[in-house]
N, C-alpha and C. Protein backbone atom coordinates (compact mmCIF):
# COMPACT_ATOMS: atom_id res chain seq x y z
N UNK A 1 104.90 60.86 137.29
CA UNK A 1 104.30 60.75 135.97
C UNK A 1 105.17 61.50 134.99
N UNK A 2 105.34 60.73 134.13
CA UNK A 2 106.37 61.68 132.95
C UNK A 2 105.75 62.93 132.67
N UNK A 3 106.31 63.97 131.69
CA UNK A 3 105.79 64.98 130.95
C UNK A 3 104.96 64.57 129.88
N UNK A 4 105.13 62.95 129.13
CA UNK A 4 104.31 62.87 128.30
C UNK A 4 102.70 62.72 128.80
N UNK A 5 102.94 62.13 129.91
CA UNK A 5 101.52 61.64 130.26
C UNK A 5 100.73 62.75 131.15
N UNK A 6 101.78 63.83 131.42
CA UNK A 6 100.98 64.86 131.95
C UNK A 6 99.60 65.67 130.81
N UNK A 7 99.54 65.38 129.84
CA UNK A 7 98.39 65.97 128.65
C UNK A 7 97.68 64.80 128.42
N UNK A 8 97.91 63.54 128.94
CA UNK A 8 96.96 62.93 128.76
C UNK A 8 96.24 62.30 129.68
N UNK A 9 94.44 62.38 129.19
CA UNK A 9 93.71 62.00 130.16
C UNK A 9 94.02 60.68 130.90
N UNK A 10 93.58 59.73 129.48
CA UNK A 10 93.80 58.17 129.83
C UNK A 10 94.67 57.52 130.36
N UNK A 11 96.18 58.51 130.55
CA UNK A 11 97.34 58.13 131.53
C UNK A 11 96.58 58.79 132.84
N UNK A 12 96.10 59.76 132.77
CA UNK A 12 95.96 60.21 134.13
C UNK A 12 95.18 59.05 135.15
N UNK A 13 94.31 59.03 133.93
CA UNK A 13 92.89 57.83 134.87
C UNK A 13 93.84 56.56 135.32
N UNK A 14 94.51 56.17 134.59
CA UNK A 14 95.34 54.93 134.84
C UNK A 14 96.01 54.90 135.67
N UNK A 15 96.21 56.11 136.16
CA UNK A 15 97.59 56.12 137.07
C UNK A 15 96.98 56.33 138.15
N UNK A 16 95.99 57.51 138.34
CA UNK A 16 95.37 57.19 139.28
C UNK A 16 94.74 56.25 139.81
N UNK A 17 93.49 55.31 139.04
CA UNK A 17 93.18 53.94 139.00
C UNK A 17 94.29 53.14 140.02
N UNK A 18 95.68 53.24 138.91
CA UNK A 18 96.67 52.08 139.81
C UNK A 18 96.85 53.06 141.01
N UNK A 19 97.39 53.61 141.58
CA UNK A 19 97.27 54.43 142.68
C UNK A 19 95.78 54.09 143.88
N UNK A 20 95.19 53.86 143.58
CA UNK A 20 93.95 53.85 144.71
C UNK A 20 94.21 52.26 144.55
N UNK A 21 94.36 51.31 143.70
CA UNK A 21 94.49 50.12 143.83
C UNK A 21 95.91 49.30 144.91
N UNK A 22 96.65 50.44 144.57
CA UNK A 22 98.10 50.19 145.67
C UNK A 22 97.73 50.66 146.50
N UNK A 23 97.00 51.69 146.96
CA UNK A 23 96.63 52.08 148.08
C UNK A 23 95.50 51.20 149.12
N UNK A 24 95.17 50.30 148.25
CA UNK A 24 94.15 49.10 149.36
C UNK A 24 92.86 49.85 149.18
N UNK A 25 92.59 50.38 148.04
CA UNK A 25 90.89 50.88 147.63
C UNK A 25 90.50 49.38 147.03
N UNK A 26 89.63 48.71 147.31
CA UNK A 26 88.39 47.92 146.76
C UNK A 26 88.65 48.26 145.67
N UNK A 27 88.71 47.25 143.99
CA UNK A 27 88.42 47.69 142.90
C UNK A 27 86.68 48.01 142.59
N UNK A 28 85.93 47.44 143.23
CA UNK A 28 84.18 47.48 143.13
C UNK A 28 83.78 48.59 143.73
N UNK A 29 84.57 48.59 144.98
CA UNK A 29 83.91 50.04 145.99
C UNK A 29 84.61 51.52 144.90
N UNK A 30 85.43 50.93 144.67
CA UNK A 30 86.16 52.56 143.50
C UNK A 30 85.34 52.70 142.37
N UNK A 31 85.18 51.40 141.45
CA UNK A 31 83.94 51.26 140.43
C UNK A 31 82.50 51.58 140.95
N UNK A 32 82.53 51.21 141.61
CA UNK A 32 80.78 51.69 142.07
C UNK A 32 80.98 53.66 142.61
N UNK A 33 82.01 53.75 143.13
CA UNK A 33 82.17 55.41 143.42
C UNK A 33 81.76 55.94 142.12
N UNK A 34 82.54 55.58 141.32
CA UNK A 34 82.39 56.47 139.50
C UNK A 34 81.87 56.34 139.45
N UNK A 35 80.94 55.22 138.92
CA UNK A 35 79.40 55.31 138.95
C UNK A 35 78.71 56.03 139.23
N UNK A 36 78.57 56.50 140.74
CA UNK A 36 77.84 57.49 141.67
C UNK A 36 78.13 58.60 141.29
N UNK A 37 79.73 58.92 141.03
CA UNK A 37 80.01 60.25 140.32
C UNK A 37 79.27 60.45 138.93
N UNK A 38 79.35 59.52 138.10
CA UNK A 38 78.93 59.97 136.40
C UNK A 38 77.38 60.19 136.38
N UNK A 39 77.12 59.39 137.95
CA UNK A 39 75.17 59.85 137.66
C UNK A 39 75.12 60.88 137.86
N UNK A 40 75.56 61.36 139.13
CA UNK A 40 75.22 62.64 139.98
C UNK A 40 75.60 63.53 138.83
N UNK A 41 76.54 63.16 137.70
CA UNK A 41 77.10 64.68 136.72
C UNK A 41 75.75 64.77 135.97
N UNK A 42 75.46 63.42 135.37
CA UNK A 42 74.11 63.69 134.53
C UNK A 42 73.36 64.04 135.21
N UNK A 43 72.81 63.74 136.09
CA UNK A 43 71.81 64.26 137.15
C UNK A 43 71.60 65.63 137.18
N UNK A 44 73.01 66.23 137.34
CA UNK A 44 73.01 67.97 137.34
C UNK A 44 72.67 68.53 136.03
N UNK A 45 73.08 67.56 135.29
CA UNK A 45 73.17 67.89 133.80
C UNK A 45 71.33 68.27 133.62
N UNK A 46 70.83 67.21 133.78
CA UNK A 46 69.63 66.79 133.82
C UNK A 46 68.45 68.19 134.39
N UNK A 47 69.21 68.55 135.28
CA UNK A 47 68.55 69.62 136.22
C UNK A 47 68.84 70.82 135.52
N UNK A 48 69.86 70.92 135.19
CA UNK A 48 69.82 72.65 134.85
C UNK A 48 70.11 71.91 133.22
N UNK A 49 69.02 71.42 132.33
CA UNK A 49 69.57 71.31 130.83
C UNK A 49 69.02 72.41 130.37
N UNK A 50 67.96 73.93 130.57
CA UNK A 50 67.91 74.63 129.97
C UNK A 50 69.35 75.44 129.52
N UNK A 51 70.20 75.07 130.82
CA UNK A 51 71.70 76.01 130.67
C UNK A 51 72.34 75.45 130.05
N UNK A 52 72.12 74.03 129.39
CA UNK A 52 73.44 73.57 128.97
C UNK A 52 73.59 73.85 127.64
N UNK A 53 75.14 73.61 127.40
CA UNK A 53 75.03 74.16 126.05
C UNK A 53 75.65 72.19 125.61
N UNK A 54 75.61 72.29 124.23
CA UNK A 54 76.31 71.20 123.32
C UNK A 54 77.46 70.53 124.01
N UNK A 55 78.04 71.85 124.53
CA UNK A 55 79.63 70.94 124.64
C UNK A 55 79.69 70.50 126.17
N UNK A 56 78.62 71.01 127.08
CA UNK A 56 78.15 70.52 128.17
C UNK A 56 77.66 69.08 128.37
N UNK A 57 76.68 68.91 127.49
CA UNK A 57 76.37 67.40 127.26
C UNK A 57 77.55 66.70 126.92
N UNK A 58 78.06 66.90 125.36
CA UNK A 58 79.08 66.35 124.96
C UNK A 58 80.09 65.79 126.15
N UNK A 59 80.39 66.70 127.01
CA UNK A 59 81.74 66.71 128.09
C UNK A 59 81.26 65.33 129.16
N UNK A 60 79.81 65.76 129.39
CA UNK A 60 79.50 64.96 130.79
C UNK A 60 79.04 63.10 129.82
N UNK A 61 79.04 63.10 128.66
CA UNK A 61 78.46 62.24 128.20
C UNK A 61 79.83 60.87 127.86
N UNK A 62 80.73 62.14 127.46
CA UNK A 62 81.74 61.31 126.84
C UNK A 62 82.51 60.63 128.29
N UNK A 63 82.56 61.38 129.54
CA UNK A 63 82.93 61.03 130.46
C UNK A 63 82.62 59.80 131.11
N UNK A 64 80.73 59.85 131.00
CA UNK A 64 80.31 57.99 131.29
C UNK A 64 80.86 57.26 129.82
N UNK A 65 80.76 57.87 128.86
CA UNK A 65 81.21 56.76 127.92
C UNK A 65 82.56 55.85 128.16
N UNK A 66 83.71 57.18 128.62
CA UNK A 66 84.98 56.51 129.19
C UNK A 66 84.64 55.41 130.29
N UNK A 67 83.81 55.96 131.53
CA UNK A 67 84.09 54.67 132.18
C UNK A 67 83.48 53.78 132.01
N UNK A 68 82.34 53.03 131.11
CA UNK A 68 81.75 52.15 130.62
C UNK A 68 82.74 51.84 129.52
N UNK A 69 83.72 52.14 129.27
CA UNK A 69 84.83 51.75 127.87
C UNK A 69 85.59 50.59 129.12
N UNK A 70 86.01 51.01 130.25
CA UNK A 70 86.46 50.41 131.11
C UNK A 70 85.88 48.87 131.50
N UNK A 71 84.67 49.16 131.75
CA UNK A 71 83.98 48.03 132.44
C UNK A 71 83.46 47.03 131.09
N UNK A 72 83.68 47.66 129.55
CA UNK A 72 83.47 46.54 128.46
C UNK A 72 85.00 46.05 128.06
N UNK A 73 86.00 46.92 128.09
CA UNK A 73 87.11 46.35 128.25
C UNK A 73 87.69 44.97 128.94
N UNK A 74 87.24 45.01 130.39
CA UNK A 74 87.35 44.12 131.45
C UNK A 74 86.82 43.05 131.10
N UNK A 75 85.42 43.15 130.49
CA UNK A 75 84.68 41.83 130.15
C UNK A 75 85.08 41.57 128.79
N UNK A 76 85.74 42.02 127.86
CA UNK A 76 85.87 41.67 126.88
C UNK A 76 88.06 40.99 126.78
N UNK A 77 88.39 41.83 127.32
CA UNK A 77 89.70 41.66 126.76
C UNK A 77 90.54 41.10 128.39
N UNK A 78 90.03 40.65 129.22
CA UNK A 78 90.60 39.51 130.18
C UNK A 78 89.49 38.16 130.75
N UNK A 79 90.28 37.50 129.98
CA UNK A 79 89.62 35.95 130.28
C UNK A 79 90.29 35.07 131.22
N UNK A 80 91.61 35.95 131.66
CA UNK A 80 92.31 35.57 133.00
C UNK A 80 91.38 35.90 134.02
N UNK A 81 90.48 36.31 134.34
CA UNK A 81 89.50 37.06 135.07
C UNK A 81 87.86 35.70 135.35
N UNK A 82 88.14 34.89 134.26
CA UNK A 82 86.64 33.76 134.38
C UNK A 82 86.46 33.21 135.46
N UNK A 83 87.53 33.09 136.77
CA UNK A 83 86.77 32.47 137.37
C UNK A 83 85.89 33.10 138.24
N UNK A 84 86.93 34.37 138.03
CA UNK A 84 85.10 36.04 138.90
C UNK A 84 84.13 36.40 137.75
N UNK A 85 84.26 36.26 136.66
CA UNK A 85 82.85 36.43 135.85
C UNK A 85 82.39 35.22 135.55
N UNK A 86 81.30 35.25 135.12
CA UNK A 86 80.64 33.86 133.91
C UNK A 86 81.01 34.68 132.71
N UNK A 87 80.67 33.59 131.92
CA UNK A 87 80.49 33.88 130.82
C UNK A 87 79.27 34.77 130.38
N UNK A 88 78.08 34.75 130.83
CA UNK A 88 76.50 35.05 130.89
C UNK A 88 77.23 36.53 131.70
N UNK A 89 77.62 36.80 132.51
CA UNK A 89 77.75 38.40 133.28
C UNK A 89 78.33 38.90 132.40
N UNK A 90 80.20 38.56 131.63
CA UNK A 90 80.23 38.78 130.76
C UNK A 90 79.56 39.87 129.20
N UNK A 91 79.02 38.85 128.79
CA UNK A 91 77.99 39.12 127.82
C UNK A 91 76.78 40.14 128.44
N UNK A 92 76.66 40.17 129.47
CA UNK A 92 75.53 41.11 130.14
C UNK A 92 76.23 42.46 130.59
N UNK A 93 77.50 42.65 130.52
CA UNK A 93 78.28 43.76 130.79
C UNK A 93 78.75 44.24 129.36
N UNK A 94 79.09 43.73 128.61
CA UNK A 94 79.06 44.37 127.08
C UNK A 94 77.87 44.71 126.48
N UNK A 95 76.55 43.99 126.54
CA UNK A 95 75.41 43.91 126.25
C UNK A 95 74.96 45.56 126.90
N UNK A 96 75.09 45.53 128.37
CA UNK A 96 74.56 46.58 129.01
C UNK A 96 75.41 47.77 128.21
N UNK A 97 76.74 48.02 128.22
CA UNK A 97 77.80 48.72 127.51
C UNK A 97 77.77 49.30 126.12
N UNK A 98 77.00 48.28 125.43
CA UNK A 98 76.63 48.56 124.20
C UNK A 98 75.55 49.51 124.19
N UNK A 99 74.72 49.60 125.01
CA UNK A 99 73.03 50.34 125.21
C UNK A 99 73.86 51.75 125.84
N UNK A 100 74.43 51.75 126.65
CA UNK A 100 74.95 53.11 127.32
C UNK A 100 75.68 53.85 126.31
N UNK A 101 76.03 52.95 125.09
CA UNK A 101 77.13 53.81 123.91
C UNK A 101 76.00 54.25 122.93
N UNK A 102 74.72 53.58 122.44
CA UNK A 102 73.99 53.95 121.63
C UNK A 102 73.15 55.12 122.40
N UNK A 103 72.52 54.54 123.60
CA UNK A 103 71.93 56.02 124.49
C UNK A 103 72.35 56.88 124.17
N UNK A 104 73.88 57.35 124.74
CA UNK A 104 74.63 58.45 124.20
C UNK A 104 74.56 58.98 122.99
N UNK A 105 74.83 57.64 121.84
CA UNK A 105 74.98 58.59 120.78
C UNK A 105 73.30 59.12 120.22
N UNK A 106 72.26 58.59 120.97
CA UNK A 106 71.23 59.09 120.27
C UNK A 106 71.12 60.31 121.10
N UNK A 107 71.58 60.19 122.09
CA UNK A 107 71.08 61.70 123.13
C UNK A 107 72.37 63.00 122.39
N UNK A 108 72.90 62.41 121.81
CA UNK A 108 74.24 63.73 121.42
C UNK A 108 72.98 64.27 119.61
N UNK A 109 72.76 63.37 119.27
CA UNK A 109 71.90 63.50 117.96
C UNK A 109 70.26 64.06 118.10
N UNK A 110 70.15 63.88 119.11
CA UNK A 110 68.57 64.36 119.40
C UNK A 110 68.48 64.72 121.03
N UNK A 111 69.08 65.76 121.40
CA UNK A 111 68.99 66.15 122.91
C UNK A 111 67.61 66.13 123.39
N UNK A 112 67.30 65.35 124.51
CA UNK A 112 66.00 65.75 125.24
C UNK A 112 66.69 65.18 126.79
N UNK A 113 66.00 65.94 127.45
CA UNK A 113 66.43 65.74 129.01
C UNK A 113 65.78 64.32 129.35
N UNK A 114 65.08 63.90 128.79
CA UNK A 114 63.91 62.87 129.79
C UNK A 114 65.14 61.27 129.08
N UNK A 115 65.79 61.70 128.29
CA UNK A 115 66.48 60.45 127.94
C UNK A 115 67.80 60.34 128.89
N UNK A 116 68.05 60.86 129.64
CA UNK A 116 69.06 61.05 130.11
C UNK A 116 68.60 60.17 131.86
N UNK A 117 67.77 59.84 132.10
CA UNK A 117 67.02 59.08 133.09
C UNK A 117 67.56 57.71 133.25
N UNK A 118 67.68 57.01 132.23
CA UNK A 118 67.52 55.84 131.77
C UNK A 118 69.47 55.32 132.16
N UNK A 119 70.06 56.52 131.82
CA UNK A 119 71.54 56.27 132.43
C UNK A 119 72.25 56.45 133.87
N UNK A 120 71.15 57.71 134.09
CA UNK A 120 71.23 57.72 135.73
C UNK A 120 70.63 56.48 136.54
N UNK A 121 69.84 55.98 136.06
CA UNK A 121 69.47 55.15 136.71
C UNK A 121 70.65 53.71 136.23
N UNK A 122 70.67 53.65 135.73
CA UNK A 122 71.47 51.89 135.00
C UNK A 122 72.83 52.37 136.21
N UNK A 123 73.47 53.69 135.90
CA UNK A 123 74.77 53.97 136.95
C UNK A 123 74.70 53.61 138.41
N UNK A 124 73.23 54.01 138.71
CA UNK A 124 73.41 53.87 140.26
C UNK A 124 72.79 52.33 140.37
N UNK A 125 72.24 52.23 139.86
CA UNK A 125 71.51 50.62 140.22
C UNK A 125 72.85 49.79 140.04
N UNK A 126 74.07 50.16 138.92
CA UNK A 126 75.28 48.79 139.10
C UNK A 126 75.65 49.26 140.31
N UNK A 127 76.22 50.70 140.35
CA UNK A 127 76.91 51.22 141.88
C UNK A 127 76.39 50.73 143.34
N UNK A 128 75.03 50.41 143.44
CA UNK A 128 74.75 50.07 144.30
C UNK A 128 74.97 48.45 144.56
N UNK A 129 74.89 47.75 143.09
CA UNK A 129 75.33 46.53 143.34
C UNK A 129 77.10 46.36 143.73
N UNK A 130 77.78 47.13 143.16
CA UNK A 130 78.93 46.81 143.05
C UNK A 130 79.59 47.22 144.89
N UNK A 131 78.88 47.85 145.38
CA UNK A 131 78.64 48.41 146.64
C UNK A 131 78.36 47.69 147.95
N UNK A 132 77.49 46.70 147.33
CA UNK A 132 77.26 45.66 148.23
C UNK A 132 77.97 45.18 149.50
N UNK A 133 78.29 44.97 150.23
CA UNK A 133 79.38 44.01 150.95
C UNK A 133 78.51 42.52 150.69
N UNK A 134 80.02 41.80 150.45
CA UNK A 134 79.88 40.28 150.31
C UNK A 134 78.81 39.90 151.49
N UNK A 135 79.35 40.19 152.58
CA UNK A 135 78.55 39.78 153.70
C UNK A 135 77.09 40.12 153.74
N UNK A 136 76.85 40.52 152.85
CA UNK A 136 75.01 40.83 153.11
C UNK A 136 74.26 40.17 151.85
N UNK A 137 74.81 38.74 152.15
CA UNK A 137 74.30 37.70 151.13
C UNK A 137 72.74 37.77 151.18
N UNK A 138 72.12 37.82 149.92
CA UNK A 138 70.40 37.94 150.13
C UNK A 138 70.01 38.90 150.27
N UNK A 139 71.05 40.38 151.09
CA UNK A 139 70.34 41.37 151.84
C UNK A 139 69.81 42.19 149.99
N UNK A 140 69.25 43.23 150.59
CA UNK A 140 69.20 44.67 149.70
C UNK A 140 70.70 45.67 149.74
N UNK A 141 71.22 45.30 148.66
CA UNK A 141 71.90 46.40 148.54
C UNK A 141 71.92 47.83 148.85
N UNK A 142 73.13 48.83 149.69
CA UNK A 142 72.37 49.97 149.65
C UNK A 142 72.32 50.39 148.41
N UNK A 143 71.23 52.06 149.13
CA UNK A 143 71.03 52.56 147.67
C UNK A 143 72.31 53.90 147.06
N UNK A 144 72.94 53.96 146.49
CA UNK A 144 74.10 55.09 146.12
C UNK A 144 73.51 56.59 146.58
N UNK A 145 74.20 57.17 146.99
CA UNK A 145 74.09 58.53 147.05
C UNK A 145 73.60 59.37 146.45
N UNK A 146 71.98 60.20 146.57
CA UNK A 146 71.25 60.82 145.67
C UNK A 146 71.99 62.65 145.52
N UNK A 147 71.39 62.95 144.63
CA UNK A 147 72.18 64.45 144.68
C UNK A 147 70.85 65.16 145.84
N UNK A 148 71.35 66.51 146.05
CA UNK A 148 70.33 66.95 147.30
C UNK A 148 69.32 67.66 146.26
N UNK A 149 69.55 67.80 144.51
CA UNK A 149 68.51 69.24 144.25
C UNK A 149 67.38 68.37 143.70
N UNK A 150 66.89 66.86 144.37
CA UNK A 150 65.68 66.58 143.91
C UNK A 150 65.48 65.08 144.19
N UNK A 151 65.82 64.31 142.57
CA UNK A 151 66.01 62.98 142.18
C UNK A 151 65.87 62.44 141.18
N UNK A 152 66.15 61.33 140.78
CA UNK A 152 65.10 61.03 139.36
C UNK A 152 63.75 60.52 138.96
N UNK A 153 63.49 61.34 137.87
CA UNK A 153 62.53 61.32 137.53
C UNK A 153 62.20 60.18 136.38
N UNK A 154 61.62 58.64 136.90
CA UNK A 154 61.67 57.75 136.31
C UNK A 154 60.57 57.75 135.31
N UNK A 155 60.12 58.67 134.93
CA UNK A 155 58.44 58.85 134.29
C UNK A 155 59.34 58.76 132.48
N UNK A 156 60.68 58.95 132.42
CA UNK A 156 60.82 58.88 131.03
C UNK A 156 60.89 58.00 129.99
């Protein structure tokens, strides 16, 4: 990696990204991992929010924002890609993308813990789809990896 791209994030992610992709990582099984990662951060987030401060949220928030920038990217700016999306998934992956960017920005403008539910859950429910194996046509998807200090609390 050059020196330029050593200060930057978005080279880093990329490079790593291409790196697990040359390495024979699943692009879905790696996407559905982040996933599992950005819940479990809110999740913690979620758990100890009396400790958090501003730039705590801010940090863990902007982080799902990045990788949902990814997955509206994909559906928006490769149409070399139609014959693995529809058009309708598409539109349901920007659609969903769009709600995870306003969530955020209302949770950065009006902090309350109980809003922060609604993203943990959307993360692991794609992760678990994206998780799937082909071969378990019909089956139940598993379910992603819960953190150990509880779970979520869907009451919000």
């Amino acid at each position: 990696m050059s020196d330029k791209n050593k200060n930057n994030p978005y080279a880093q992610a990329s490079g790593a990204y291409g790196q697990q992709a040359r390495e024979g990582v699943n692009q879905r099984e790696l996407e559905g991992q982040l996933l599992i990662k950005a819940a479990n951060e809110i999740q913690k987030l979620r758990d100890r929010w009396d400790e958090a401060t501003p730039s705590d949220i801010d940090d863990i928030l902007a982080y799902n924002r990045k990788l949902w920038m990814v997955f509206f990217d994909t559906a928006v700016e490769n149409p070399e890609n139609e014959e693995d999306r529809s058009i309708d998934l598409r539109n349901n992956i920007v659609n969903l993308c769009n709600f995870i960017f306003k969530r955020s920005v209302n949770i950065l403008a009006d902090p309350k813990k109980e809003k922060l539910t609604v993203l943990i859950d959307i993360n692991r429910e794609v992760a678990a789809g994206l998780l799937a194996k082909p071969s378990n046509e019909g089956g139940t998807p598993p379910k992603p990896e819960q953190p150990s200090s509880g779970g979520t609390n869907t009451s919000a």
